[in-house]
N, C-alpha and C. Protein backbone atom coordinates (compact mmCIF):
# COMPACT_ATOMS: atom_id res chain seq x y z
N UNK A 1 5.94 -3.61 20.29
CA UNK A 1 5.57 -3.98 18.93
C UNK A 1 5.79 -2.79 18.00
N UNK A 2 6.31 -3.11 17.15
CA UNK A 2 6.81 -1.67 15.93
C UNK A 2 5.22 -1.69 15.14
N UNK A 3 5.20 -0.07 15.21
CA UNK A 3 4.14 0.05 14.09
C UNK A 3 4.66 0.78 12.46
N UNK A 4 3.39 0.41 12.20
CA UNK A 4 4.00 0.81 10.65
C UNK A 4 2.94 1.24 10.31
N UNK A 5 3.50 2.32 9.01
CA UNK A 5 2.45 3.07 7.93
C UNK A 5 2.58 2.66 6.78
N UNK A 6 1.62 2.40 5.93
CA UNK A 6 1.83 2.26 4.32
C UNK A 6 1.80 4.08 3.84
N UNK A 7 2.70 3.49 2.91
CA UNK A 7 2.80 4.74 1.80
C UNK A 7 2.33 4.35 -0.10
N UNK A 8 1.09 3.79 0.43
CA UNK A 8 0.88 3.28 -1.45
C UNK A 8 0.41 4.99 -2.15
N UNK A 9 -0.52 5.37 -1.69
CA UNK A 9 -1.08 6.80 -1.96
C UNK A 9 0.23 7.26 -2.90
N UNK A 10 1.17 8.14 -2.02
CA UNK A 10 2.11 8.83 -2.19
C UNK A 10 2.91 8.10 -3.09
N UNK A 11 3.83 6.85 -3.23
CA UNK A 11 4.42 6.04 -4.01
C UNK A 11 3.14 5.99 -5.84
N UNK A 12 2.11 5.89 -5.43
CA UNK A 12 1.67 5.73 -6.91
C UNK A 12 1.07 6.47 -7.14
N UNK A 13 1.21 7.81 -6.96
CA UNK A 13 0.85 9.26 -7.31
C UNK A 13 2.07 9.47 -7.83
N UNK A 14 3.32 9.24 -7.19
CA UNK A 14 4.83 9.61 -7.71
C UNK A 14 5.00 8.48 -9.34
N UNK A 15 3.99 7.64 -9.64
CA UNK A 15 4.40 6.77 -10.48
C UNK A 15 3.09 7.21 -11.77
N UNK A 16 2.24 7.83 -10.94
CA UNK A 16 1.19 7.95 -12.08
C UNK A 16 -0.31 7.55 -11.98
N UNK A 17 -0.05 7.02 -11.04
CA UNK A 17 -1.35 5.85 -10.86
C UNK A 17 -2.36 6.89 -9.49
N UNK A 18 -3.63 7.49 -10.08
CA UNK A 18 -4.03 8.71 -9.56
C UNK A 18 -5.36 8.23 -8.46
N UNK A 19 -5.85 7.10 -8.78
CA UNK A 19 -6.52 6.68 -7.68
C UNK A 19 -6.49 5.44 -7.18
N UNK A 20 -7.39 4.85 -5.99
CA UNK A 20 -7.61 3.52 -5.71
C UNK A 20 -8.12 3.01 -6.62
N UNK A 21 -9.10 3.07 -7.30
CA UNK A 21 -9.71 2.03 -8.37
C UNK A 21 -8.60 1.86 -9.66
N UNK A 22 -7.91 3.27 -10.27
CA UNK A 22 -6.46 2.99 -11.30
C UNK A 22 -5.42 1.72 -10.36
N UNK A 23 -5.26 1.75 -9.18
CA UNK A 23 -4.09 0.48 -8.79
C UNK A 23 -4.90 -0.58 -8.59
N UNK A 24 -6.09 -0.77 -8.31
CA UNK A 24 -7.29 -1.99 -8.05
C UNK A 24 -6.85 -2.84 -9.29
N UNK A 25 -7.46 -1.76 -10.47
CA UNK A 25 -6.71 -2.66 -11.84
C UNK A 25 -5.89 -3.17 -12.04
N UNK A 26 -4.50 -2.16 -12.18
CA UNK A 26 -3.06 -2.64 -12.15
C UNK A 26 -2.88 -3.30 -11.49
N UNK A 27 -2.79 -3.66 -9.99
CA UNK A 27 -2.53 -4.74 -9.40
C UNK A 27 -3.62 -6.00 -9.18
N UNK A 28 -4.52 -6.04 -9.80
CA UNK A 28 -5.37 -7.12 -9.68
C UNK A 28 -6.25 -7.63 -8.56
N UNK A 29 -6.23 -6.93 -7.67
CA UNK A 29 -7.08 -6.87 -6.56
C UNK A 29 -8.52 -6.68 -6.72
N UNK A 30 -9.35 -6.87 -5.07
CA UNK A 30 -10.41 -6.15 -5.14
C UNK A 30 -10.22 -4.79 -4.83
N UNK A 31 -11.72 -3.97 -5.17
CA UNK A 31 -11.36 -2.36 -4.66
C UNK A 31 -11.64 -2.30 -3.28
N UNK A 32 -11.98 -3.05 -2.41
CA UNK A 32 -12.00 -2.72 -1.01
C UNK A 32 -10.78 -3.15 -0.44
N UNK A 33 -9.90 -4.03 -0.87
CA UNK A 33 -8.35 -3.99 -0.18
C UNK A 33 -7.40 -3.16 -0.73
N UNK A 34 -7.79 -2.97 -2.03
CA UNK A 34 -6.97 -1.42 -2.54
C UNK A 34 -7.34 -0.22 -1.84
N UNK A 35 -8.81 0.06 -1.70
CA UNK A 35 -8.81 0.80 -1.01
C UNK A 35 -8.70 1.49 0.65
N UNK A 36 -8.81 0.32 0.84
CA UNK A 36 -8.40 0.62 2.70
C UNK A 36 -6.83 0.69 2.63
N UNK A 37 -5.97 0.34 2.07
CA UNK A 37 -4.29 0.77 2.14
C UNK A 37 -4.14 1.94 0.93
N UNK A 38 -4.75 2.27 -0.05
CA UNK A 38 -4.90 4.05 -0.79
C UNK A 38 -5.04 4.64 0.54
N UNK A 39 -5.57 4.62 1.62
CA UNK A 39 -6.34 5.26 2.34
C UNK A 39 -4.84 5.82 3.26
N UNK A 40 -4.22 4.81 3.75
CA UNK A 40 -3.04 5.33 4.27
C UNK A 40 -2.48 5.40 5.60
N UNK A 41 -1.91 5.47 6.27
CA UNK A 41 -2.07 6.03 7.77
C UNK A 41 -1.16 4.37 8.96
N UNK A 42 -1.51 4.45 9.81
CA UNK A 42 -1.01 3.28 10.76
C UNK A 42 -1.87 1.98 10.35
N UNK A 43 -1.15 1.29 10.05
CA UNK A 43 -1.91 -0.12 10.38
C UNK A 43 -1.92 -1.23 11.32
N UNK A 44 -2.27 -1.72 11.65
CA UNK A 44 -2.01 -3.17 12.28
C UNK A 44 -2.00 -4.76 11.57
N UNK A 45 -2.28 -4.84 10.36
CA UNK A 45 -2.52 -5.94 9.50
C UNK A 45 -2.64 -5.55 8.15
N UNK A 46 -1.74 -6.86 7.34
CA UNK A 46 -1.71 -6.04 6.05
C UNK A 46 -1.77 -7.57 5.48
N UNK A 47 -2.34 -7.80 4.07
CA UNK A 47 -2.09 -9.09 3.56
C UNK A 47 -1.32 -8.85 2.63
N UNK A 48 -0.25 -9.94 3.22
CA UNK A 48 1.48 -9.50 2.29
C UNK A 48 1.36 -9.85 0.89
N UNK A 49 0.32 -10.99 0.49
CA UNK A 49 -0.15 -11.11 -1.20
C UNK A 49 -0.83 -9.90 -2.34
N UNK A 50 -1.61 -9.23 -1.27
CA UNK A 50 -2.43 -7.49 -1.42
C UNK A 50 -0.75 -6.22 -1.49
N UNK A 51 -0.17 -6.76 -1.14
CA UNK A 51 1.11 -5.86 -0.58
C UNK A 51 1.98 -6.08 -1.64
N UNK A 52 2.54 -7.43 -1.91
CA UNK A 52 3.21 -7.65 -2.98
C UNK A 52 2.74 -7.32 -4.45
N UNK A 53 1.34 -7.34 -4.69
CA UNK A 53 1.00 -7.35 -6.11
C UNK A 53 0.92 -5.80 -6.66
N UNK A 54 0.42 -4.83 -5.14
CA UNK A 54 0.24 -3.71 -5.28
C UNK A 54 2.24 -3.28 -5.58
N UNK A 55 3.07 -3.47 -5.12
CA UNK A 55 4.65 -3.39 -5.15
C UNK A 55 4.82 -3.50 -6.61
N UNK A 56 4.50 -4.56 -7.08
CA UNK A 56 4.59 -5.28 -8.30
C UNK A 56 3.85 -4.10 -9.57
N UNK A 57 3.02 -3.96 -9.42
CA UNK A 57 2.37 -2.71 -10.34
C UNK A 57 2.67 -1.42 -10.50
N UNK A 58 3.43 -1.14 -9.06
CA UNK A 58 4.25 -0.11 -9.45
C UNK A 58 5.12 0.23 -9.13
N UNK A 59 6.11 -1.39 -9.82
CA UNK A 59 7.39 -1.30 -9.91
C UNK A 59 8.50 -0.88 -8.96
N UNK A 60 7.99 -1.18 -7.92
CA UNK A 60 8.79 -1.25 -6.52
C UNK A 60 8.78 -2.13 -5.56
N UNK A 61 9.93 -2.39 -4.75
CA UNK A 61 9.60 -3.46 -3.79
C UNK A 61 8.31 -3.28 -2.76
N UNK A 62 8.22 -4.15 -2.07
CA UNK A 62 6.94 -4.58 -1.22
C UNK A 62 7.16 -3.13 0.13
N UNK A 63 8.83 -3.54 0.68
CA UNK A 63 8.96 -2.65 1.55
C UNK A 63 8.93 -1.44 1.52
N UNK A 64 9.45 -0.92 0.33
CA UNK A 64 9.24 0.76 -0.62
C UNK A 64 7.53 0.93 -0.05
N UNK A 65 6.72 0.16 0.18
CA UNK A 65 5.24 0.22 0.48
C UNK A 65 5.18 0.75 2.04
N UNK A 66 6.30 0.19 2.86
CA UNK A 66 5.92 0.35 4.49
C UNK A 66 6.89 1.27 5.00
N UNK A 67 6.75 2.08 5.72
CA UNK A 67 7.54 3.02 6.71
C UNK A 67 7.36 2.39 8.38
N UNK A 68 8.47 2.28 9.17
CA UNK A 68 7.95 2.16 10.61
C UNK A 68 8.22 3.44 11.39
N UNK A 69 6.97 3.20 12.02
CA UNK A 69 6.75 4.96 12.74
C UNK A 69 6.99 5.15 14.06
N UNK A 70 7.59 3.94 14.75
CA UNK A 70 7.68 3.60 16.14
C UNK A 70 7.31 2.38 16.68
N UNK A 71 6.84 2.82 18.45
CA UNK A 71 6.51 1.71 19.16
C UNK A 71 4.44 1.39 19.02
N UNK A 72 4.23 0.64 19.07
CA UNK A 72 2.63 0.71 19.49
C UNK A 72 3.02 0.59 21.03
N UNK A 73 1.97 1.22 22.11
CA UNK A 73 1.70 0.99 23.17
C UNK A 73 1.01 0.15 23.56
């Protein structure tokens, strides 16, 4: 199974957008699903509607959001 990392942190620091609660807004979310992907790192589950809107706010595709980092064991 491929794992993957989000990169929202880094992507909307490069755009301007300086915390989780500044993209909560912009993308229209709550702050607890903004903030567990601000947060960063490997995931296992992502909700691709939370994924797209956050893409959408700052003006990049969805995938610009994910890096794959390998295999999971």
């Amino acid at each position: 199974m491929m794992a993957l990392e989000v990169r929202i942190r880094e992507i909307a620091q490069s755009k301007g957008v300086r915390n989780a609660s500044e993209l909560q807004r912009k993308a229209g979310l709550t702050y607890p699903q903004t903030a567990r992907l601000w947060q960063g790192g490997e995931i296992t589950e992502v909700n691709l509607r939370a994924l797209v809107a956050i893409a959408k706010a700052l003006g990049v595709s969805a995938k610009d959001l994910l890096v794959e980092t390998g295999e999971t064991p």
